[in-house]
PDB file of N, CA and C in Angstrom:
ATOM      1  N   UNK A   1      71.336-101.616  24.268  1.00  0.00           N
ATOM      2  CA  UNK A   1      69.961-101.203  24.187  1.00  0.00           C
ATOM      3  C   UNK A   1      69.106-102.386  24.589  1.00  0.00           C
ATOM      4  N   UNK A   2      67.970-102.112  25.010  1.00  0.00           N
ATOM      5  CA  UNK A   2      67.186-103.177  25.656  1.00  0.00           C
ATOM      6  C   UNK A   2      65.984-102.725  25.419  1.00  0.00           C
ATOM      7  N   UNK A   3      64.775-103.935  24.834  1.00  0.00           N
ATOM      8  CA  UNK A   3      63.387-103.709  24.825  1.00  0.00           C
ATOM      9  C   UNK A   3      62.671-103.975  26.106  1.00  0.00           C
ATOM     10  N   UNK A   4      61.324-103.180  26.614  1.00  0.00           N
ATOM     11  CA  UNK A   4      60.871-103.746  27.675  1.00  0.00           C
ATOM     12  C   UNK A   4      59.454-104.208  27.404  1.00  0.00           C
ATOM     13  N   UNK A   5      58.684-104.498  27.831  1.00  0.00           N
ATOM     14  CA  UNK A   5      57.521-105.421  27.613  1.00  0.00           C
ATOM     15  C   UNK A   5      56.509-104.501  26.462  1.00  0.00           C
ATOM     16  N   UNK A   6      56.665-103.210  26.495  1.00  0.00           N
ATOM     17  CA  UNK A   6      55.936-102.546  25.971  1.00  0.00           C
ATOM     18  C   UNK A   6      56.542-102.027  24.575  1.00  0.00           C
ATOM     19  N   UNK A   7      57.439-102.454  24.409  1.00  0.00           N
ATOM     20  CA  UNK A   7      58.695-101.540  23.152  1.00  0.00           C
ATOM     21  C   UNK A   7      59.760-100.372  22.672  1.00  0.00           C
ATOM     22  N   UNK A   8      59.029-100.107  23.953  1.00  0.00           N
ATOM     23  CA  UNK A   8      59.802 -99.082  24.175  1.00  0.00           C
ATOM     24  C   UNK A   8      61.192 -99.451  24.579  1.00  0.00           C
ATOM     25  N   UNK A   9      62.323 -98.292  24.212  1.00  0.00           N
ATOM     26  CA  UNK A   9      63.857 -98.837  24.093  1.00  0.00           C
ATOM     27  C   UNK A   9      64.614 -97.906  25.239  1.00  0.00           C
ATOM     28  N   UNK A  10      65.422 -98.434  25.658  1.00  0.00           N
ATOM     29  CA  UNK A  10      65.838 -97.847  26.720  1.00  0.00           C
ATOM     30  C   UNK A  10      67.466 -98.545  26.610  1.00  0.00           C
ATOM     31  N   UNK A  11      68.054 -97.608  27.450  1.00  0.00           N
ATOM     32  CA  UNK A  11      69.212 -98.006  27.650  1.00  0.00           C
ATOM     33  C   UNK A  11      69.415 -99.195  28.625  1.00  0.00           C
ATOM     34  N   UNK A  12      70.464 -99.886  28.353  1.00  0.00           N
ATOM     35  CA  UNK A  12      71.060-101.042  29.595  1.00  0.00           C
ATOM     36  C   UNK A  12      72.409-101.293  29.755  1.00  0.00           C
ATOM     37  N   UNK A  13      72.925-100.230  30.194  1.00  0.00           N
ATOM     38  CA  UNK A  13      74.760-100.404  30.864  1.00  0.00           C
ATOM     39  C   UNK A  13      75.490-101.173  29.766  1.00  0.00           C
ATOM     40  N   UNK A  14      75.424-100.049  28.247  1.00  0.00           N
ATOM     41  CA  UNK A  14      76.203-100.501  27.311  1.00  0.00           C
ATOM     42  C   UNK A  14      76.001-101.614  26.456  1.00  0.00           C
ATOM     43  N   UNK A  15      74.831-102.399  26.756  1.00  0.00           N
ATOM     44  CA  UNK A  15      74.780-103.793  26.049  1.00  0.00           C
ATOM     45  C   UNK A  15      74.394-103.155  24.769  1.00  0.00           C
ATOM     46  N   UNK A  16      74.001-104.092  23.836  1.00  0.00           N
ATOM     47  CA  UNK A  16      73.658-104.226  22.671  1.00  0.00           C
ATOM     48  C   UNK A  16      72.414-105.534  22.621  1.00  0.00           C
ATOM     49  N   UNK A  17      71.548-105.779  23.389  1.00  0.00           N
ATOM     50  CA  UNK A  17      70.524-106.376  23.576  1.00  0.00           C
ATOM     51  C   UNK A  17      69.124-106.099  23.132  1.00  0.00           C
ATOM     52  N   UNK A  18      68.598-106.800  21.992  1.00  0.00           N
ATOM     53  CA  UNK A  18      67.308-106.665  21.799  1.00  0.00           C
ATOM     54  C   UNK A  18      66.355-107.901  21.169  1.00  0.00           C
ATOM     55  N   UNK A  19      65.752-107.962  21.240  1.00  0.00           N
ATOM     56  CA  UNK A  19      65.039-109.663  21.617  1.00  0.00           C
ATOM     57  C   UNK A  19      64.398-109.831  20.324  1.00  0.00           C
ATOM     58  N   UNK A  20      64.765-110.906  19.808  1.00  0.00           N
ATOM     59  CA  UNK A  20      64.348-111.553  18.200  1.00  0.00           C
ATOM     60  C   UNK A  20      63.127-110.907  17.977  1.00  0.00           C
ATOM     61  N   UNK A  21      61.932-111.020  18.848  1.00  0.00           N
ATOM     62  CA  UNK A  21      60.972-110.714  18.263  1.00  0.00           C
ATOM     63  C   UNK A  21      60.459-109.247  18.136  1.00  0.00           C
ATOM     64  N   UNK A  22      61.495-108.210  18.391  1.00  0.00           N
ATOM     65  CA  UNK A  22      60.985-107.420  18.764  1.00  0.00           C
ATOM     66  C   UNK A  22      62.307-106.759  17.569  1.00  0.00           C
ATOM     67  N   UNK A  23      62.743-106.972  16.954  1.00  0.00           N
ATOM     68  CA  UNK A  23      64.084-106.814  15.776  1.00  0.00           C
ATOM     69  C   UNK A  23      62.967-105.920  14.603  1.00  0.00           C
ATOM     70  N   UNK A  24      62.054-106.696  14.021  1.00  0.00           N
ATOM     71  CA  UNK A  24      61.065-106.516  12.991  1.00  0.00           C
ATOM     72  C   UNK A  24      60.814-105.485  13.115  1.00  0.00           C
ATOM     73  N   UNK A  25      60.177-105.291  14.844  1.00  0.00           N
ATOM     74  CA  UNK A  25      59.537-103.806  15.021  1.00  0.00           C
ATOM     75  C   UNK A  25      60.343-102.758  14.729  1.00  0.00           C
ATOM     76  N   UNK A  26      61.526-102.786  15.504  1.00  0.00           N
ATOM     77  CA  UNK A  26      62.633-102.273  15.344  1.00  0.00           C
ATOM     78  C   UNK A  26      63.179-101.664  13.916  1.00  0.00           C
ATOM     79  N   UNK A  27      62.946-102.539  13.549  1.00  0.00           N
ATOM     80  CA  UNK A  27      63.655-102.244  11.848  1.00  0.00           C
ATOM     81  C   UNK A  27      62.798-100.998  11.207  1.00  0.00           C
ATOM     82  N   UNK A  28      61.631-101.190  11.216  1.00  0.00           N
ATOM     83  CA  UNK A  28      60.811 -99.938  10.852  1.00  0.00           C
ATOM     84  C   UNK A  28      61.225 -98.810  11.640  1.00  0.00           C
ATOM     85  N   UNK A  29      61.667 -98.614  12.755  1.00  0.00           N
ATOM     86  CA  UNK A  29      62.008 -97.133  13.472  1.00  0.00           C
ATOM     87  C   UNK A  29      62.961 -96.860  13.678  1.00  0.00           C
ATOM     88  N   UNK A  30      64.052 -97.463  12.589  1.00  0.00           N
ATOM     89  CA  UNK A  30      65.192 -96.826  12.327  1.00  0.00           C
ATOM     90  C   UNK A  30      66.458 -97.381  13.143  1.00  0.00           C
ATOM     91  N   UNK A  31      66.803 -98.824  13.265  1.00  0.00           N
ATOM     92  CA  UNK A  31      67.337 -99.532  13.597  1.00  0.00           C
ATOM     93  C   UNK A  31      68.537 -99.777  12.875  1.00  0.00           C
ATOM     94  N   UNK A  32      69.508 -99.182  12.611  1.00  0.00           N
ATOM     95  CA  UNK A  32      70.816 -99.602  11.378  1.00  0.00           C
ATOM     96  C   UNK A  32      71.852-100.764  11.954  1.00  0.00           C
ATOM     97  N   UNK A  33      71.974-101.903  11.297  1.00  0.00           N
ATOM     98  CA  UNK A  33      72.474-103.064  11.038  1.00  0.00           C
ATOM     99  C   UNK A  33      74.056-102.616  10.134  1.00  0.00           C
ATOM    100  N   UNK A  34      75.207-103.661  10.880  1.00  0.00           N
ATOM    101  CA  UNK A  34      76.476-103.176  10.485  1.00  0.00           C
ATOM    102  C   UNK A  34      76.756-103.881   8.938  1.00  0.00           C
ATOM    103  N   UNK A  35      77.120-103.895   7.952  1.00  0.00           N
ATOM    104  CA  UNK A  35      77.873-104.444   6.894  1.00  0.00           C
ATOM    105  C   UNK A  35      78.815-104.780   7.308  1.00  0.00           C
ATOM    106  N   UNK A  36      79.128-106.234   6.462  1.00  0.00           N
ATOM    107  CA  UNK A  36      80.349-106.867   7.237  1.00  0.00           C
ATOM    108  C   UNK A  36      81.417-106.130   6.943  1.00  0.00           C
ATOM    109  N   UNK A  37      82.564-106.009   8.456  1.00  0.00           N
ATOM    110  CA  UNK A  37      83.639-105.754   8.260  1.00  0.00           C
ATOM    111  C   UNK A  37      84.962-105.900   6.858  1.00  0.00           C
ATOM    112  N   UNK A  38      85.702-104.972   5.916  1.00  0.00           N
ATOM    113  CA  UNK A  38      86.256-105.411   5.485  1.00  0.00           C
ATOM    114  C   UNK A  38      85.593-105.540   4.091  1.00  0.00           C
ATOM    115  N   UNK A  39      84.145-105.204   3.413  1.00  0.00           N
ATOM    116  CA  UNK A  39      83.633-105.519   2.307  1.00  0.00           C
ATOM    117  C   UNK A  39      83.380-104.214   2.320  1.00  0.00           C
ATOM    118  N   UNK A  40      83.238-103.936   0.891  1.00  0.00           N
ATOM    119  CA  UNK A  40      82.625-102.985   0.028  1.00  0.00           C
ATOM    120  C   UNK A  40      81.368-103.531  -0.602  1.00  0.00           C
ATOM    121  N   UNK A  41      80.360-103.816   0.129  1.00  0.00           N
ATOM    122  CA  UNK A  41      78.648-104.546  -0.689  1.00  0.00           C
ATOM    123  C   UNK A  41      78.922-103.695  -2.102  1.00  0.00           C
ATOM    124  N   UNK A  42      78.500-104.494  -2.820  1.00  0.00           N
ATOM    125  CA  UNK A  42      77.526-103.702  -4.270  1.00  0.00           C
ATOM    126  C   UNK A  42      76.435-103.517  -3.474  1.00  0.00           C
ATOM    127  N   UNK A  43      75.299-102.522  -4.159  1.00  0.00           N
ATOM    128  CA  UNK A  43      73.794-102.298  -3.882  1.00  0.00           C
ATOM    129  C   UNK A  43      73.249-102.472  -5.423  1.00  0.00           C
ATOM    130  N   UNK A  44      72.456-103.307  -5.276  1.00  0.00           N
ATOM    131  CA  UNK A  44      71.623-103.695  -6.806  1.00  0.00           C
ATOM    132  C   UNK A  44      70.259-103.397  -6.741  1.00  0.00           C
ATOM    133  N   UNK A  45      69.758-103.017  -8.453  1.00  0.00           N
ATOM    134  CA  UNK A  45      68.783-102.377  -8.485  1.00  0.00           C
ATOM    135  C   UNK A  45      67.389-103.695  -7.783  1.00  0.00           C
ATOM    136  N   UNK A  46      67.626-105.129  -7.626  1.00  0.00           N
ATOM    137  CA  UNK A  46      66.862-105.819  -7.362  1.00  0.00           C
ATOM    138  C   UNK A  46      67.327-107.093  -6.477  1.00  0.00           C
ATOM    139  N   UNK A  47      66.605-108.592  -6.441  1.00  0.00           N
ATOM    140  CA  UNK A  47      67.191-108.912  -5.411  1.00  0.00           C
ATOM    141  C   UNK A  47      68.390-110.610  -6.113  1.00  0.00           C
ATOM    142  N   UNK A  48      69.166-110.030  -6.394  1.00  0.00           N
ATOM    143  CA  UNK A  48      69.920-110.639  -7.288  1.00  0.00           C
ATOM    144  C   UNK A  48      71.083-109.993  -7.879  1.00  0.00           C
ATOM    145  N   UNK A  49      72.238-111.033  -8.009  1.00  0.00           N
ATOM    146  CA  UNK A  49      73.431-110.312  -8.620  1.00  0.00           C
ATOM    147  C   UNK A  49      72.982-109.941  -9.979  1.00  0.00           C
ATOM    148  N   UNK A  50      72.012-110.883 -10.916  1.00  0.00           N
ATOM    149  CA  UNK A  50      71.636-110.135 -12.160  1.00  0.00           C
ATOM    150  C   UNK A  50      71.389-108.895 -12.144  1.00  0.00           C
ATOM    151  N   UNK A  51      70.945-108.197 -11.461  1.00  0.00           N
ATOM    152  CA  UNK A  51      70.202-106.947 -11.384  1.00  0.00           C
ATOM    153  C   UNK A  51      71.223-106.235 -11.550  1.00  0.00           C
ATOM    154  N   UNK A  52      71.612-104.883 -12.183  1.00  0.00           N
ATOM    155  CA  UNK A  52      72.814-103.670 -11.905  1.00  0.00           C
ATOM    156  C   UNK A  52      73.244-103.057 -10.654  1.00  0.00           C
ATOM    157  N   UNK A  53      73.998-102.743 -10.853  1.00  0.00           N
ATOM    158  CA  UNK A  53      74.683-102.645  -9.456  1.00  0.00           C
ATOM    159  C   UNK A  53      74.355-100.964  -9.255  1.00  0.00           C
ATOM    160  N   UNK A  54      73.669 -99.977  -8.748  1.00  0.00           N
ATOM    161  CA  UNK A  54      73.451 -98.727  -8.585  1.00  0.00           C
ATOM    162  C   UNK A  54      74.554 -97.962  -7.971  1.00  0.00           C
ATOM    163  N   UNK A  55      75.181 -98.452  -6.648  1.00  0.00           N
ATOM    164  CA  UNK A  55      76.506 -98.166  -5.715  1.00  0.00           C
ATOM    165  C   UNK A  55      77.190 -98.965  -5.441  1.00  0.00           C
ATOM    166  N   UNK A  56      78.206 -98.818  -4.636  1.00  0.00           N
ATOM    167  CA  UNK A  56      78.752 -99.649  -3.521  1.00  0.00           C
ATOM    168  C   UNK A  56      78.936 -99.044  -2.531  1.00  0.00           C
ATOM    169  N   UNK A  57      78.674-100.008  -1.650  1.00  0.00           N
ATOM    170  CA  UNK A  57      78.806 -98.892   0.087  1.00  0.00           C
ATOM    171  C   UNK A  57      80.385 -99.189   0.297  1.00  0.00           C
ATOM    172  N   UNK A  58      80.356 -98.198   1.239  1.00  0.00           N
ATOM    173  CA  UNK A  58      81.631 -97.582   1.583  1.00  0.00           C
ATOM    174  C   UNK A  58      82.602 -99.102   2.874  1.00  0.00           C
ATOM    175  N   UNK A  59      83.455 -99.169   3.186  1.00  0.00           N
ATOM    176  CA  UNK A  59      83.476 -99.811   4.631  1.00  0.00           C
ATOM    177  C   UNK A  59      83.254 -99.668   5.498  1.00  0.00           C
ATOM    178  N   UNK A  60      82.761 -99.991   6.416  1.00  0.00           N
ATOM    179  CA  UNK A  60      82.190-100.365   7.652  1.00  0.00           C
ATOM    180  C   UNK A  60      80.796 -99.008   7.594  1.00  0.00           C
ATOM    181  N   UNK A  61      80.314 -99.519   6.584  1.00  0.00           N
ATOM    182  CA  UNK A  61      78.679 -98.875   6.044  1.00  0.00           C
ATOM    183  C   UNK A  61      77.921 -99.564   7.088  1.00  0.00           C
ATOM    184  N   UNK A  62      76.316 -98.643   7.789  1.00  0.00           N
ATOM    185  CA  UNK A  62      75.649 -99.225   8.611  1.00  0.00           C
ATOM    186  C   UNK A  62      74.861 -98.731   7.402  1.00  0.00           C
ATOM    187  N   UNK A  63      73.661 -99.829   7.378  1.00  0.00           N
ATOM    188  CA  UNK A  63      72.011 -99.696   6.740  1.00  0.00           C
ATOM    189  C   UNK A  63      70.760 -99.839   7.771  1.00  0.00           C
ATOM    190  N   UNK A  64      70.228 -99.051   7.062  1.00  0.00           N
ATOM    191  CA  UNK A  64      68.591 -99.391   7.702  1.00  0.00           C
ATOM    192  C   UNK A  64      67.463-100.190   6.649  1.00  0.00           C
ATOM    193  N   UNK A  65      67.169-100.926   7.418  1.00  0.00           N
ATOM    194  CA  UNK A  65      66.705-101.774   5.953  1.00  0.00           C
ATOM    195  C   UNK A  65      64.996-101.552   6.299  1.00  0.00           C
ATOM    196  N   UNK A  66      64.568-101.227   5.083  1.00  0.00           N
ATOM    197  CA  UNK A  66      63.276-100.520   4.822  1.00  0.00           C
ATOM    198  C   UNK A  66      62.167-102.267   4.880  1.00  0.00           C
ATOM    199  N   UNK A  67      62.591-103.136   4.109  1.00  0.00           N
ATOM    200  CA  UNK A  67      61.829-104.202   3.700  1.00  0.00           C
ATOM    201  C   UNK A  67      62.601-105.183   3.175  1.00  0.00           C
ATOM    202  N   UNK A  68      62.364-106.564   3.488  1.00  0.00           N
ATOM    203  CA  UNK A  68      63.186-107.411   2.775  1.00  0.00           C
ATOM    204  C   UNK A  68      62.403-108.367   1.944  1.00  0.00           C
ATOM    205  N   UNK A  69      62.992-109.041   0.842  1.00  0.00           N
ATOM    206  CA  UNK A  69      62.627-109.673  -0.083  1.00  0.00           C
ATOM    207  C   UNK A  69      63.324-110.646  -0.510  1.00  0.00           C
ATOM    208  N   UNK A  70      62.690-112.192  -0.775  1.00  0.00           N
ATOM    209  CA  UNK A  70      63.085-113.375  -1.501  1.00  0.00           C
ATOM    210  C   UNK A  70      63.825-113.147  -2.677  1.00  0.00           C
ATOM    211  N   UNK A  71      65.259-113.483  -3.019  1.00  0.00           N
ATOM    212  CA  UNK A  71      65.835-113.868  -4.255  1.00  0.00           C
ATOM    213  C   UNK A  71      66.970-114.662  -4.428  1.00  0.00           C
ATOM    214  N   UNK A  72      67.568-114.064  -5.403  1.00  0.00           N
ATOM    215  CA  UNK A  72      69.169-115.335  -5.372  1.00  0.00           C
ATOM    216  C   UNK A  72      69.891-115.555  -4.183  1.00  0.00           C
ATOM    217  N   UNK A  73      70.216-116.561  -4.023  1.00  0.00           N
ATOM    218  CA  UNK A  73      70.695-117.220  -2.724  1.00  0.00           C
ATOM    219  C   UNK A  73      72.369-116.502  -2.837  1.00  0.00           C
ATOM    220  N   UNK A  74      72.820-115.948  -1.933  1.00  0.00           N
ATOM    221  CA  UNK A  74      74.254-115.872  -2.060  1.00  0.00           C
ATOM    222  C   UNK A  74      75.039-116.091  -0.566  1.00  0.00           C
ATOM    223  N   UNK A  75      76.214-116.513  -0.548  1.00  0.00           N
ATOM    224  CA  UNK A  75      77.251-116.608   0.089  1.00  0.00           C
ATOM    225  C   UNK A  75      78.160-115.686   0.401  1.00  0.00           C
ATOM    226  N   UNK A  76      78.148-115.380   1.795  1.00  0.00           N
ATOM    227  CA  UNK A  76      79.093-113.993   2.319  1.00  0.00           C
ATOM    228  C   UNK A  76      79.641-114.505   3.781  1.00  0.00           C
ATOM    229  N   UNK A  77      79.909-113.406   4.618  1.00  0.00           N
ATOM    230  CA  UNK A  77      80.815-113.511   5.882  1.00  0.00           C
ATOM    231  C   UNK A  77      79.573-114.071   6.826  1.00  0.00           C
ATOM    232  N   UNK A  78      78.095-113.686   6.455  1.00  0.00           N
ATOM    233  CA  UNK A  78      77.132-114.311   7.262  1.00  0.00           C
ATOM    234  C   UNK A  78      76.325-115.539   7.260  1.00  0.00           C
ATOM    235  N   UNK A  79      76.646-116.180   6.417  1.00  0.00           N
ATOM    236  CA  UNK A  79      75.723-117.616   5.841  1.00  0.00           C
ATOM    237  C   UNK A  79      75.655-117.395   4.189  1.00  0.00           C
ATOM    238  N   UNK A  80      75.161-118.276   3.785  1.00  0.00           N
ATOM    239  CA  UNK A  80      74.005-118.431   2.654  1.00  0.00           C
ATOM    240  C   UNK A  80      72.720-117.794   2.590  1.00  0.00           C
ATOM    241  N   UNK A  81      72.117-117.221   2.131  1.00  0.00           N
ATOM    242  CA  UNK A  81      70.883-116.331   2.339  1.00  0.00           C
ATOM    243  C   UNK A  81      70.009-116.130   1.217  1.00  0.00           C
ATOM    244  N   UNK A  82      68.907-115.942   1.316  1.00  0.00           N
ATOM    245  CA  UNK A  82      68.064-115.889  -0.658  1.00  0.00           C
ATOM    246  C   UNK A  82      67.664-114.321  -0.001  1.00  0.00           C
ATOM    247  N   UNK A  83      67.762-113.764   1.516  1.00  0.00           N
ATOM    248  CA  UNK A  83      66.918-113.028   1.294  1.00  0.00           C
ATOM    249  C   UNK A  83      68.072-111.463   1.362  1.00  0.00           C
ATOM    250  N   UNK A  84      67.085-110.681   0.305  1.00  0.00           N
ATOM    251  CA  UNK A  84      67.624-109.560   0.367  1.00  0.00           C
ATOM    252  C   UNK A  84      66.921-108.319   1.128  1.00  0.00           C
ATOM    253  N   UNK A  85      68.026-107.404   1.209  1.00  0.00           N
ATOM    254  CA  UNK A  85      67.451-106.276   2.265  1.00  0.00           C
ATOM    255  C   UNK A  85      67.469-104.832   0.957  1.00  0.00           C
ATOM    256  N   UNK A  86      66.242-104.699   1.118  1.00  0.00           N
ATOM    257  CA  UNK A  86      65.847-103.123   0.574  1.00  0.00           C
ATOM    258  C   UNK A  86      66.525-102.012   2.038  1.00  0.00           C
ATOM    259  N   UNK A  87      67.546-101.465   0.945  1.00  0.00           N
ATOM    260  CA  UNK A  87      67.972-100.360   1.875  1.00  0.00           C
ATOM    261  C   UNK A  87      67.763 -98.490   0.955  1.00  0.00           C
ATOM    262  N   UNK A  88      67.677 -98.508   0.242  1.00  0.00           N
ATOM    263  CA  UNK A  88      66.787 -97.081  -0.191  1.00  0.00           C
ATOM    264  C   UNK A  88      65.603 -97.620  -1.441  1.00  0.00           C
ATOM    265  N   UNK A  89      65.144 -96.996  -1.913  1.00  0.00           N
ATOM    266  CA  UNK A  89      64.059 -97.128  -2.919  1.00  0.00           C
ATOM    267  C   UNK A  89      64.845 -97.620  -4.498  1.00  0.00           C
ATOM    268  N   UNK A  90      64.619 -98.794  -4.995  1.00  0.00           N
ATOM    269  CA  UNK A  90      65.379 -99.431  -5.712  1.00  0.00           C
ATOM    270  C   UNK A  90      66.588 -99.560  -5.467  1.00  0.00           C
ATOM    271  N   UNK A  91      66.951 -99.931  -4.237  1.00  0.00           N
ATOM    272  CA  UNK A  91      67.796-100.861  -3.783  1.00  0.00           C
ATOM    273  C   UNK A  91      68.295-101.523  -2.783  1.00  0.00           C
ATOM    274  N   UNK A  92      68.926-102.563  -3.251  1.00  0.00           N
ATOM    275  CA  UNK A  92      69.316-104.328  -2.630  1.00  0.00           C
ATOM    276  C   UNK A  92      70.122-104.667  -2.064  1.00  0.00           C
ATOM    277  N   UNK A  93      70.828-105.264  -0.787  1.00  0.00           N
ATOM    278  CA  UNK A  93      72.106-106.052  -0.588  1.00  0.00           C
ATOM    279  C   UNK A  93      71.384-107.061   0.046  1.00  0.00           C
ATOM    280  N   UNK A  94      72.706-108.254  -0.202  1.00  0.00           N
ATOM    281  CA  UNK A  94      72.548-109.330   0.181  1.00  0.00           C
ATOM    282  C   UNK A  94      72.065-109.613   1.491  1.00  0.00           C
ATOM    283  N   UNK A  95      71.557-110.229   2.410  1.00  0.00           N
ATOM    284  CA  UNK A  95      71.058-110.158   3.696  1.00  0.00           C
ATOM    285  C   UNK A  95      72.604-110.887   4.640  1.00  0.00           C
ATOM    286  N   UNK A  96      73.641-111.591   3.667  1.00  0.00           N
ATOM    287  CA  UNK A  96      74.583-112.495   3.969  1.00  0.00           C
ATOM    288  C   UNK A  96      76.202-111.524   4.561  1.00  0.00           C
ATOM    289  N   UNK A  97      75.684-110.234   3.855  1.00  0.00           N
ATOM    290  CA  UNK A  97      76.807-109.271   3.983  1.00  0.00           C
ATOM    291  C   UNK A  97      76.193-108.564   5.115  1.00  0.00           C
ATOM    292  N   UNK A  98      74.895-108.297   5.959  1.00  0.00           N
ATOM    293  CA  UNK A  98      74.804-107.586   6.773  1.00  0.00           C
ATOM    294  C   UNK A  98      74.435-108.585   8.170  1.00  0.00           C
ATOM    295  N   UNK A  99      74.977-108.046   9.308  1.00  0.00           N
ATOM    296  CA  UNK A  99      74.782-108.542  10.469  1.00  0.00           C
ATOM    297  C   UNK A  99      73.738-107.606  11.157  1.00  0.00           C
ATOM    298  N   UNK A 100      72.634-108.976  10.904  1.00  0.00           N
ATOM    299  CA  UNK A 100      71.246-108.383  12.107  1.00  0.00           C
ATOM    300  C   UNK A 100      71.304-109.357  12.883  1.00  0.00           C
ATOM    301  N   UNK A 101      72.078-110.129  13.289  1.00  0.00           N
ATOM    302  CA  UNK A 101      71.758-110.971  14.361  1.00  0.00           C
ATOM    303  C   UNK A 101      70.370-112.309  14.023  1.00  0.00           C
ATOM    304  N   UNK A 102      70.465-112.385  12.949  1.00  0.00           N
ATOM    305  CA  UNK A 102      68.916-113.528  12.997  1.00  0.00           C
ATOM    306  C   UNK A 102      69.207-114.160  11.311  1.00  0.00           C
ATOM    307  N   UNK A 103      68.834-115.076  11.309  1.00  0.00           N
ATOM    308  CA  UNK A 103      68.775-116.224   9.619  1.00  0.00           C
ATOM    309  C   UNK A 103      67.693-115.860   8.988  1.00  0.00           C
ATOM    310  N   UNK A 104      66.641-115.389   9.330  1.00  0.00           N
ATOM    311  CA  UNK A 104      65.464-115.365   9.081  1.00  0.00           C
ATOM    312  C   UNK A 104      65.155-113.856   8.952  1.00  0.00           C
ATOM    313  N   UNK A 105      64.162-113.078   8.419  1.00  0.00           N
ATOM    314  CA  UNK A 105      63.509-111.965   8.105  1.00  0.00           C
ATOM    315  C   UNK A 105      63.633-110.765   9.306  1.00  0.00           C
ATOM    316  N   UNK A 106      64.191-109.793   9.743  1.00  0.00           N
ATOM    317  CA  UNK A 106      63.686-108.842  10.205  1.00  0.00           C
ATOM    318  C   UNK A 106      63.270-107.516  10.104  1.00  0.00           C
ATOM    319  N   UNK A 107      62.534-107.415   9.086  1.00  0.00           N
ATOM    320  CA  UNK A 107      61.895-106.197   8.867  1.00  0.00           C
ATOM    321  C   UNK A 107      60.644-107.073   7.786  1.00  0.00           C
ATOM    322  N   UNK A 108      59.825-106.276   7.823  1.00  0.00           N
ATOM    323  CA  UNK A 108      58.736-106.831   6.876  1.00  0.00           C
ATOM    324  C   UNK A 108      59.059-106.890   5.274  1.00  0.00           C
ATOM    325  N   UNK A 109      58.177-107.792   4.789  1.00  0.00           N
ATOM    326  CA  UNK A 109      58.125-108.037   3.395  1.00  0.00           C
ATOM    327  C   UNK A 109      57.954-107.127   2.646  1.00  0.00           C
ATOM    328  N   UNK A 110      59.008-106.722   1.271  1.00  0.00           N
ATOM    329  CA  UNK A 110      58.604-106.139   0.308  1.00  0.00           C
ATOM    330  C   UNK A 110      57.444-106.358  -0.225  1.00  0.00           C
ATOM    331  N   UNK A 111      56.638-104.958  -0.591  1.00  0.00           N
ATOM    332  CA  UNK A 111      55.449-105.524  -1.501  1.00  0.00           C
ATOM    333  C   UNK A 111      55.827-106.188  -3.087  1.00  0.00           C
TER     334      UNK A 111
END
């Protein structure tokens, strides 16, 4: 997939291409990001292992992440990470277990 100057998404001979800054936008219109291979995530009610655990996703679970939010730092197949990804309405996974391609935020801030 490929963005073009305007945002609009279009195909491109199979790639999987879409440009950092344009990820964020993305994320709001329904963009699903893979869970790492091989894990079963917990999903917690907040952004922290303290929080209860509501599910666990299945393997090779894709999410769409609604909003992300600052919390406990954790360690997975993707880095170290504090930030977590809101994937339904009260609830959390680690940002470290999902591959979006970026260290940093792509989808907007939880309120």
């Amino acid at each position: 997939m490929a963005v073009d100057e305007v945002g609009a998404v279009e195909e491109a001979e199979g790639a999987d291409v879409v440009a950092d800054a344009e990820v964020g936008t993305l994320a709001a219109t329904g963009v699903r990001y893979p869970v790492a291979p091989g894990y079963r995530v917990n999903v917690r009610s907040g952004p922290g292992t303290n929080y209860n655990v509501v599910r666990t996703l299945q393997y090779n679970a894709t999410v769409l992440i609604n909003c992300q939010k600052a919390g406990q730092s954790v360690s997975g197949p993707y880095g170290t990470s504090k930030i977590w990804d809101n994937i339904a309405n009260g609830e959390f996974i680690s940002d470290a277990y999902v591959k979006t391609g970026s260290d940093g935020y792509v989808a907007p801030r939880c309120a």
